[in-house]
Protein backbone atom coordinates (compact mmCIF):
# COMPACT_ATOMS: atom_id res chain seq x y z
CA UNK A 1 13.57 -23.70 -53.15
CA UNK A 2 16.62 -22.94 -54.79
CA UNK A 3 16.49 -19.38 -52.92
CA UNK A 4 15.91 -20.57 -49.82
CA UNK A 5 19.23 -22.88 -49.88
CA UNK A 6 21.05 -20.22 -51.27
CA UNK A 7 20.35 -18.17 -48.08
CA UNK A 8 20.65 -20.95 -46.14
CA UNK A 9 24.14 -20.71 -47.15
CA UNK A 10 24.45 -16.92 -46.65
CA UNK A 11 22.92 -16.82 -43.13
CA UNK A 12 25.82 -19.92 -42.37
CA UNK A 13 28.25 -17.15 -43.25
CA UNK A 14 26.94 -13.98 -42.07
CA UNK A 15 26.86 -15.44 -38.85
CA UNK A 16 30.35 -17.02 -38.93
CA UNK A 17 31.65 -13.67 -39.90
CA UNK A 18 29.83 -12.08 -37.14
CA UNK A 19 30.79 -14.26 -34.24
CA UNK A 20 34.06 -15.84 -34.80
CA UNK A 21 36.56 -13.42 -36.89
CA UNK A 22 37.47 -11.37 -34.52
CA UNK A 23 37.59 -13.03 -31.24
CA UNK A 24 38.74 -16.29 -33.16
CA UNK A 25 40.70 -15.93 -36.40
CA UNK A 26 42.10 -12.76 -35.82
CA UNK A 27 44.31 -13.88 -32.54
CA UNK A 28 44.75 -17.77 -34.73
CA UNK A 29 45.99 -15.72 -37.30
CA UNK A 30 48.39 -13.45 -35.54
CA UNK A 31 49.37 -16.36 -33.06
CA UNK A 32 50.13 -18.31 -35.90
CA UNK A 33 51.90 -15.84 -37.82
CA UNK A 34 54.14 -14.82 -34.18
CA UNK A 35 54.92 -18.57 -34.19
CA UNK A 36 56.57 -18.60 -37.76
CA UNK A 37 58.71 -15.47 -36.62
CA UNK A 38 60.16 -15.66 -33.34
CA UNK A 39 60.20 -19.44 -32.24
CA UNK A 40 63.58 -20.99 -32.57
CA UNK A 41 63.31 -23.16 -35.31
CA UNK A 42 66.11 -25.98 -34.55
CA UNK A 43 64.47 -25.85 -30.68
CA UNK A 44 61.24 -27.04 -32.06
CA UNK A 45 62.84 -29.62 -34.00
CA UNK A 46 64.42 -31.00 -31.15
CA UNK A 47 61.12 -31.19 -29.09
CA UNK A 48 58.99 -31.79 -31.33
CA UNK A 49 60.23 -32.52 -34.79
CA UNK A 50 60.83 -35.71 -36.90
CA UNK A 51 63.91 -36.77 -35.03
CA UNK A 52 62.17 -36.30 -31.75
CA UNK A 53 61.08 -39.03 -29.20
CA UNK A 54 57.52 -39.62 -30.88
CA UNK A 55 56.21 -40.80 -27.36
CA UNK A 56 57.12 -37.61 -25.48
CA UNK A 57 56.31 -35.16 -28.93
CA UNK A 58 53.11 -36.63 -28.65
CA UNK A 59 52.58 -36.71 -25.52
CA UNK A 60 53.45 -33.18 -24.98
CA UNK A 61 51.22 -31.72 -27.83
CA UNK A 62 48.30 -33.77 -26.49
CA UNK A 63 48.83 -32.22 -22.98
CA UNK A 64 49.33 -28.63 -24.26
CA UNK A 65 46.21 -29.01 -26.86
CA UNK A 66 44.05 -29.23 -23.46
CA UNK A 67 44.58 -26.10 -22.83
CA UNK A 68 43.41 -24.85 -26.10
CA UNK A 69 39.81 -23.54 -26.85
CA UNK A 70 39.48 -23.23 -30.02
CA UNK A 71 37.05 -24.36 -33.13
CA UNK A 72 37.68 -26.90 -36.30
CA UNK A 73 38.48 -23.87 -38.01
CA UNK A 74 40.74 -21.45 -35.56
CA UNK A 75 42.96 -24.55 -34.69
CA UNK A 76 44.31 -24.76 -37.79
CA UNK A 77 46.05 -21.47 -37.92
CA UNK A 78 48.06 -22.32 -34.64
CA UNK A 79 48.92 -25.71 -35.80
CA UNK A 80 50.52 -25.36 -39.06
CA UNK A 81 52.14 -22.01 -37.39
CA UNK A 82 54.07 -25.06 -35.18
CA UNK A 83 54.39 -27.50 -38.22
CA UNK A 84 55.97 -24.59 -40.19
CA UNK A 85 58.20 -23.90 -37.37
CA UNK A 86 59.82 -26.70 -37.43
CA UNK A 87 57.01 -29.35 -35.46
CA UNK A 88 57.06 -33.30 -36.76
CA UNK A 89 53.66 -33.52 -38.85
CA UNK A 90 52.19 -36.04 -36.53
CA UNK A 91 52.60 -33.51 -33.66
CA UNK A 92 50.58 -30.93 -35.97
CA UNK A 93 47.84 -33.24 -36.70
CA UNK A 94 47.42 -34.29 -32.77
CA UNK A 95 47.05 -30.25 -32.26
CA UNK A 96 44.60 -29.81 -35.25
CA UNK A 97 42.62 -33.04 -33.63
CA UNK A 98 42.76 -32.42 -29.74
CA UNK A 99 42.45 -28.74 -28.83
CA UNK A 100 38.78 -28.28 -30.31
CA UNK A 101 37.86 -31.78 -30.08
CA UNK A 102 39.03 -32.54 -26.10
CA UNK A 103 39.90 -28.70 -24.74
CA UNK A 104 39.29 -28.27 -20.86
CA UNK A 105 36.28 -25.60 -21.79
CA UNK A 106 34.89 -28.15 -23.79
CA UNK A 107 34.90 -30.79 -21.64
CA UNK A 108 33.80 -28.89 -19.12
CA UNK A 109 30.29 -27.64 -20.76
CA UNK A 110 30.25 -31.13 -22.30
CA UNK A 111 30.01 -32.49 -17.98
CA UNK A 112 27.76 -29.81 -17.42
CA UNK A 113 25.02 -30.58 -19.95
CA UNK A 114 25.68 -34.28 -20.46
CA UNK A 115 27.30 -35.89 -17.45
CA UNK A 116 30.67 -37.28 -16.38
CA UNK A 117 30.90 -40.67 -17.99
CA UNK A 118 30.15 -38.70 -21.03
CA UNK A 119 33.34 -36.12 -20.26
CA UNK A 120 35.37 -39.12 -19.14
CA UNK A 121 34.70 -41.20 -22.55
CA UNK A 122 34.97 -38.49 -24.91
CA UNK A 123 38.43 -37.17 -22.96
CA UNK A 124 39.72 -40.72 -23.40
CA UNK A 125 38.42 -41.13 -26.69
CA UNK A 126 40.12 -38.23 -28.40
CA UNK A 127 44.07 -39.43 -26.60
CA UNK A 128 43.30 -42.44 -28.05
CA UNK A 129 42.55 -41.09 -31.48
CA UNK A 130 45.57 -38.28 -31.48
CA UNK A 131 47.95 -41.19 -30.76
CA UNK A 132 46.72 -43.45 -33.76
CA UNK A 133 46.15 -39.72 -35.94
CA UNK A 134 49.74 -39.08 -34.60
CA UNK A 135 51.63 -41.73 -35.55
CA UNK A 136 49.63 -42.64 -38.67
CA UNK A 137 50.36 -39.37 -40.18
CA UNK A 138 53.49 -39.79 -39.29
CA UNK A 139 54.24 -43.07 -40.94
CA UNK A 140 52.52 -41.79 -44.12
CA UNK A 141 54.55 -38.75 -44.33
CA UNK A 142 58.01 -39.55 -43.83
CA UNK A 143 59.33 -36.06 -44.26
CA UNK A 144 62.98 -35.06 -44.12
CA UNK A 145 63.15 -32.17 -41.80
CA UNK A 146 66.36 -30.14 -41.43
CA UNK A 147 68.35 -31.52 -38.85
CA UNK A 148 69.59 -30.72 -35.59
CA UNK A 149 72.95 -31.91 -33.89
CA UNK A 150 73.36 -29.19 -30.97
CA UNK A 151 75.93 -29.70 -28.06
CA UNK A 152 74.18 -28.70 -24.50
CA UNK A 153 75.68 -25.90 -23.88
CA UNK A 154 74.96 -24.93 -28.20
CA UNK A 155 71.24 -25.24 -27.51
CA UNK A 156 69.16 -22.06 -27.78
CA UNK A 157 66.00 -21.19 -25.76
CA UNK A 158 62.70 -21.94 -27.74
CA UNK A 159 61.98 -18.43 -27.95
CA UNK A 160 63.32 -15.45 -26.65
CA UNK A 161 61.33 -13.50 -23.19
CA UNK A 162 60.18 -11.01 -25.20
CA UNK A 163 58.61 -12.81 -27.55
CA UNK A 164 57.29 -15.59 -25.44
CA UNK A 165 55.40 -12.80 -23.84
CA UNK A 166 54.37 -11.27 -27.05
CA UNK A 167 52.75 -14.95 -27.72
CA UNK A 168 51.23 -15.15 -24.08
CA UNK A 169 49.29 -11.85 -24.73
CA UNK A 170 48.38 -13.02 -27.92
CA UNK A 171 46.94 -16.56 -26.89
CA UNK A 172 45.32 -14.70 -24.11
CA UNK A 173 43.44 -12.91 -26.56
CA UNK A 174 42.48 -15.83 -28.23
CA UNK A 175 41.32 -17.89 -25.51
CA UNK A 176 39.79 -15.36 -22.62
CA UNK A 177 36.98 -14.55 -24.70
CA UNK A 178 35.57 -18.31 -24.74
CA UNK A 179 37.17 -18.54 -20.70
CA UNK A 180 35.46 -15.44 -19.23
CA UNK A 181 32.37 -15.50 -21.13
CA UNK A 182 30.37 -18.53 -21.80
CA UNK A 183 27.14 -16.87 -22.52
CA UNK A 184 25.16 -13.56 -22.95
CA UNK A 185 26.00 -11.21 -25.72
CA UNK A 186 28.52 -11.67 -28.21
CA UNK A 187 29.44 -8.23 -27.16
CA UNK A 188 30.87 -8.67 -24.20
CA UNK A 189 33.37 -11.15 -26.27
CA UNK A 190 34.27 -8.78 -28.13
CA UNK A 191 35.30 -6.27 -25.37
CA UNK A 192 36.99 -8.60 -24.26
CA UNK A 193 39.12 -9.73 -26.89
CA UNK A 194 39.51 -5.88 -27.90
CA UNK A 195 40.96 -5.27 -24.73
CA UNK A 196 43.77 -7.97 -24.48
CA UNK A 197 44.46 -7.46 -28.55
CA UNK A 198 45.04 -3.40 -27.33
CA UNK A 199 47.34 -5.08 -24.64
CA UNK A 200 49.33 -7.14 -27.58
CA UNK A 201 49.57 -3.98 -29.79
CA UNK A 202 50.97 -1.89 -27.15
CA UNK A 203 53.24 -4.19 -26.14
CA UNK A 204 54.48 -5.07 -29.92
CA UNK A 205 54.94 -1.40 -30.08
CA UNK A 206 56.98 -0.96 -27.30
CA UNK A 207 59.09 -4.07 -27.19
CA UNK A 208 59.91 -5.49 -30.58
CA UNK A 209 61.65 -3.44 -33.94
CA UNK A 210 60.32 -2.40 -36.63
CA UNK A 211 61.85 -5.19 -38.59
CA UNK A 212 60.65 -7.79 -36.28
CA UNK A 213 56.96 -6.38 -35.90
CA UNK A 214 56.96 -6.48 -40.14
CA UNK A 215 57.99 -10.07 -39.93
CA UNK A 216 55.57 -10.98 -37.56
CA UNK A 217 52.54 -9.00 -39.48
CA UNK A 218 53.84 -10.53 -43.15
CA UNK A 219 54.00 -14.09 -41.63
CA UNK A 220 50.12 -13.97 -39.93
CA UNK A 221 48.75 -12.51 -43.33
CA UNK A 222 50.58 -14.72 -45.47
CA UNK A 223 48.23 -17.53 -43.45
CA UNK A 224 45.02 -15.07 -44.29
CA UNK A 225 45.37 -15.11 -47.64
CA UNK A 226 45.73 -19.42 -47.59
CA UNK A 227 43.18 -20.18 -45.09
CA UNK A 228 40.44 -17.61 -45.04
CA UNK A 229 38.82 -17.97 -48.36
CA UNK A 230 38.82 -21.51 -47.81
CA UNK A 231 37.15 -21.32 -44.49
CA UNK A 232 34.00 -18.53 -45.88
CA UNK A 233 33.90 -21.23 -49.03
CA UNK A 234 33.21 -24.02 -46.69
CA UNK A 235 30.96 -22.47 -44.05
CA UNK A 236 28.78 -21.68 -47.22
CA UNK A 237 28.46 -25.09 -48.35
CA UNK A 238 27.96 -26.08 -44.63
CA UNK A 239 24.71 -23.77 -44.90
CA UNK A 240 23.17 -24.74 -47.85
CA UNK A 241 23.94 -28.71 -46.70
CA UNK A 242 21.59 -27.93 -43.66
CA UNK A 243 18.85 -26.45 -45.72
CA UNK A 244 19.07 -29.93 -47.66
CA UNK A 245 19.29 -32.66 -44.99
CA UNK A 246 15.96 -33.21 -44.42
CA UNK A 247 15.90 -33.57 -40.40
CA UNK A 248 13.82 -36.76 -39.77
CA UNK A 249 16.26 -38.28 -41.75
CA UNK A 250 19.10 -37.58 -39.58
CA UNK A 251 17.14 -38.48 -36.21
CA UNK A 252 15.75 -41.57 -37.99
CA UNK A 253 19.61 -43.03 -38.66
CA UNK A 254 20.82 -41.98 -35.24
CA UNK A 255 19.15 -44.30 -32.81
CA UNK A 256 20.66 -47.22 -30.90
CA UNK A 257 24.77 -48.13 -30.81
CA UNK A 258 25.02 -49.45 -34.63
CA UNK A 259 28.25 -48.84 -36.64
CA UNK A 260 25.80 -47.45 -39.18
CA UNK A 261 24.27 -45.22 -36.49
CA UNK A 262 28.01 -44.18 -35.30
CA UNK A 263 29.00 -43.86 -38.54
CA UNK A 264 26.12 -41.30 -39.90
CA UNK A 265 27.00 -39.69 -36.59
CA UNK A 266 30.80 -39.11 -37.70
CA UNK A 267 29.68 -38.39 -40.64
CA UNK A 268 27.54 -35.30 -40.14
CA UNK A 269 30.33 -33.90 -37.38
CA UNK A 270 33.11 -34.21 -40.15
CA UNK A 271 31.05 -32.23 -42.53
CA UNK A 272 29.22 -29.94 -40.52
CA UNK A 273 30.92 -26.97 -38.66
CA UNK A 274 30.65 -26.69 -34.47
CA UNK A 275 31.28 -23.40 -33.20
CA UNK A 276 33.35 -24.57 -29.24
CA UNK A 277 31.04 -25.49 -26.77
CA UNK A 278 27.94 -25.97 -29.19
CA UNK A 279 28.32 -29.37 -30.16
CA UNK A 280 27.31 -30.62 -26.52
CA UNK A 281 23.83 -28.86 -26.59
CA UNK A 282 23.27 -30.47 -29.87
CA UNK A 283 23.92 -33.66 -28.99
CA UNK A 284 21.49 -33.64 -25.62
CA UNK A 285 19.00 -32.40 -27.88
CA UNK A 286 19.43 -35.52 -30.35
CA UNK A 287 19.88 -37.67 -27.20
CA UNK A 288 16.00 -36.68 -26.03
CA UNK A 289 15.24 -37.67 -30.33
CA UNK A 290 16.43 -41.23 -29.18
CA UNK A 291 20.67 -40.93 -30.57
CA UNK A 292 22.25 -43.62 -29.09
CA UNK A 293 24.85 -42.65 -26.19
CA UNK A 294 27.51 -44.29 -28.71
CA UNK A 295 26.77 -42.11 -31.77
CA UNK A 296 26.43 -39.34 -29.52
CA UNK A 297 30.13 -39.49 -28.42
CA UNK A 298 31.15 -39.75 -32.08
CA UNK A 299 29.32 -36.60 -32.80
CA UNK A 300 31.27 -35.03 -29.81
CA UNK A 301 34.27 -36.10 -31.28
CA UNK A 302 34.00 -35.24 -34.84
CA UNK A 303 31.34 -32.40 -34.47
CA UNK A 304 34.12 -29.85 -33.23
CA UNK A 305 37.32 -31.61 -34.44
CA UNK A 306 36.35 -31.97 -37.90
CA UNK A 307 33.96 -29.79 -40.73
CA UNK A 308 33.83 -29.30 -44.52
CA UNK A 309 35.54 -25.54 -43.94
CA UNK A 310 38.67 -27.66 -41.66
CA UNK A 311 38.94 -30.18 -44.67
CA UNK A 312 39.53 -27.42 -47.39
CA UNK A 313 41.79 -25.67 -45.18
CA UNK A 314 43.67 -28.75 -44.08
CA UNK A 315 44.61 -29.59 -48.18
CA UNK A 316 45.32 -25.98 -48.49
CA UNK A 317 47.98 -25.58 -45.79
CA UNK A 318 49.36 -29.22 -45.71
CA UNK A 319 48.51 -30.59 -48.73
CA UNK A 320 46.16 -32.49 -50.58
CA UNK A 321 47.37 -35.67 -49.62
CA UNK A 322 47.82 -35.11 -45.93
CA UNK A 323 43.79 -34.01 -46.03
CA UNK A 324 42.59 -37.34 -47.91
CA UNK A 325 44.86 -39.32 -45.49
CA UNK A 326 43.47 -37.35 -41.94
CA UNK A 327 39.74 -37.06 -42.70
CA UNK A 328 38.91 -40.87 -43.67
CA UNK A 329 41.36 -42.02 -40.28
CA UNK A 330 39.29 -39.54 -38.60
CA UNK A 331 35.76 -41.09 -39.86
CA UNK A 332 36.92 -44.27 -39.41
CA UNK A 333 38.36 -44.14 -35.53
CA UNK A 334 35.23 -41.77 -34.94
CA UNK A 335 33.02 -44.86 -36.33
CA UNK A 336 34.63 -47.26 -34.35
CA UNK A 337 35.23 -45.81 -31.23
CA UNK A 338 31.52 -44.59 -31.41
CA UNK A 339 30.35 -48.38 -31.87
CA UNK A 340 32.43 -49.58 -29.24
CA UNK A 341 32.09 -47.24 -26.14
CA UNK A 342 28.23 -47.29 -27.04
CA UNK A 343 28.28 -51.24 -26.87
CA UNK A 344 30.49 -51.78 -24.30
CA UNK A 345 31.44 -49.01 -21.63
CA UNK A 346 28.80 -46.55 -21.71
């Protein structure tokens, strides 16, 4: 028995390692890392920082985190590359919560497999969500930022062409492999991603210094080092949790629109881990089981925004305290929300 769970953990990371490195991490990584070096620090704190307009901060890293495809565990690379470039932490916590738990890929398979009141309620659910994550964070974590009293014509651009470009390339390498191929081979992911990462290196080559290309590079590893044990650690435990969850258990305490039901549903998408796009599959196959269509959003929600690997990451990059204050708001509005769109819109 004991063997078994132990490779039940193993298998959970050989086949993280296998499929998600180096079409997902790799580009997180090097976006993140690119983000750190070349954006213009006191830009970002005008847009986006403490001092900014929460509304429109908000509302702008909700919008952008559409666009997005990325996994619990690849988001949060990108979004403490913003937060340590200067973004307000409630903008970095909408980021870490939207793009892999409301991205347009997503919500796309989710209409595809599940219907469009279901893509309508979970798109809906998650703004609502960011905005309470967003300002809640916020108001926890009053932090004093550096800042920024720039005349119009003092203001810099965000980030220079040649970098913006460098970043482009980079997110393009990131997100193309989930865009262009949604199923088939793993391989042709990888060509993929191999051939817009060769586009980023030649272009790194040719346009940016030696000093700048170091900075980049040092930045991007200096997030490896912090996040990537983490994330194998927790994709382990993930494995060996699903060898112990005994499955009739978790259809039993699914059914109907409960808070308890909604709640055990938010519960196993915090903890468990949700490559993008495979929560939706999961959840019509619980949905046949007899999951209620309330618990079933929650599970959407949570299932790709949240997992075990994202919470040990989370405390690692932001802190302790910033973890044990987003995961239980996250449980909580998951719970809710869950209960009430099951009860009373869908």
């Amino acid at each position: 028995m004991i063997k078994e769970i132990f490779l039940g953990g193993l298998v959970a990371l050989k086949d993280y390692i296998a499929t998600h490195v180096l079409t997902c991490l790799v580009p997180a990584f090097l976006l993140a890392g690119a983000m750190v070096a070349f954006v213009n620090r006191e830009a970002i704190l005008e847009y986006l920082g403490e001092q900014a307009n929460k509304l429109k901060s908000f509302s702008l890293a909700s919008v952008a985190s559409f666009l997005v495809a990325v996994c619990s565990c690849t988001v949060i690379p990108v979004a403490s590359g913003l937060y340590y470039s200067g973004a307000g932490v409630g903008v970095a916590f909408i980021i870490l919560w939207v793009a892999p738990s409301a991205n347009i890929l997503a919500l796309t398979y989710t209409g595809s497999i599940l219907g469009g009141q279901m893509v309508l309620a979970r798109l809906v659910a998650s703004l609502l969500m960011a905005f309470v994550v967003g300002f809640a964070m916020s108001a926890f974590f009053r932090e004093k930022r550096e800042e920024f009293s720039q005349t119009r014509s003092e203001r810099k651009a965000i980030i220079d062409k040649k970098h913006l470009l460098l970043l482009v390339l980079i997110l393009l390498s990131l997100l193309l492999p989930n865009y262009l191929i949604r199923s088939g081979p793993y391989l042709h992911k990888v060509l993929v991603w191999f051939a817009a990462t060769l586009a980023v290196a030649v272009y790194a080559l040719k346009a940016l210094e030696k000093e700048k290309r170091e900075a980049w590079l040092r930045e991007s590893w200096w997030f490896v080092k912090i996040i990537f044990p983490l994330l194998l650690a927790g994709v382990f435990i993930v494995g060996i949790a699903g060898k112990i969850l005994p499955e009739d258990w978790i259809k039993n305490y699914l059914g109907g629109n409960s808070v308890r039901a909604s709640f055990f549903a938010t519960l196993i998408g915090a903890i468990s881990y949700f490559a993008t796009m495979t929560e939706a599959p999961f959840v019509h196959t619980l949905m046949k089981l007899g999951m209620g269509k309330g618990p079933a959003l929650a599970l959407l929600l949570t299932g790709p925004g949240l997992s075990l690997p994202n919470w040990l990451a989370i405390a690692r990059v932001f802190g302790i305290k910033k973890a044990l204050v987003y995961v239980p708001t996250i449980i909580i509005l998951g719970t809710v929300i869950g209960w009430f769109f099951g009860n009373f819109i869908l």
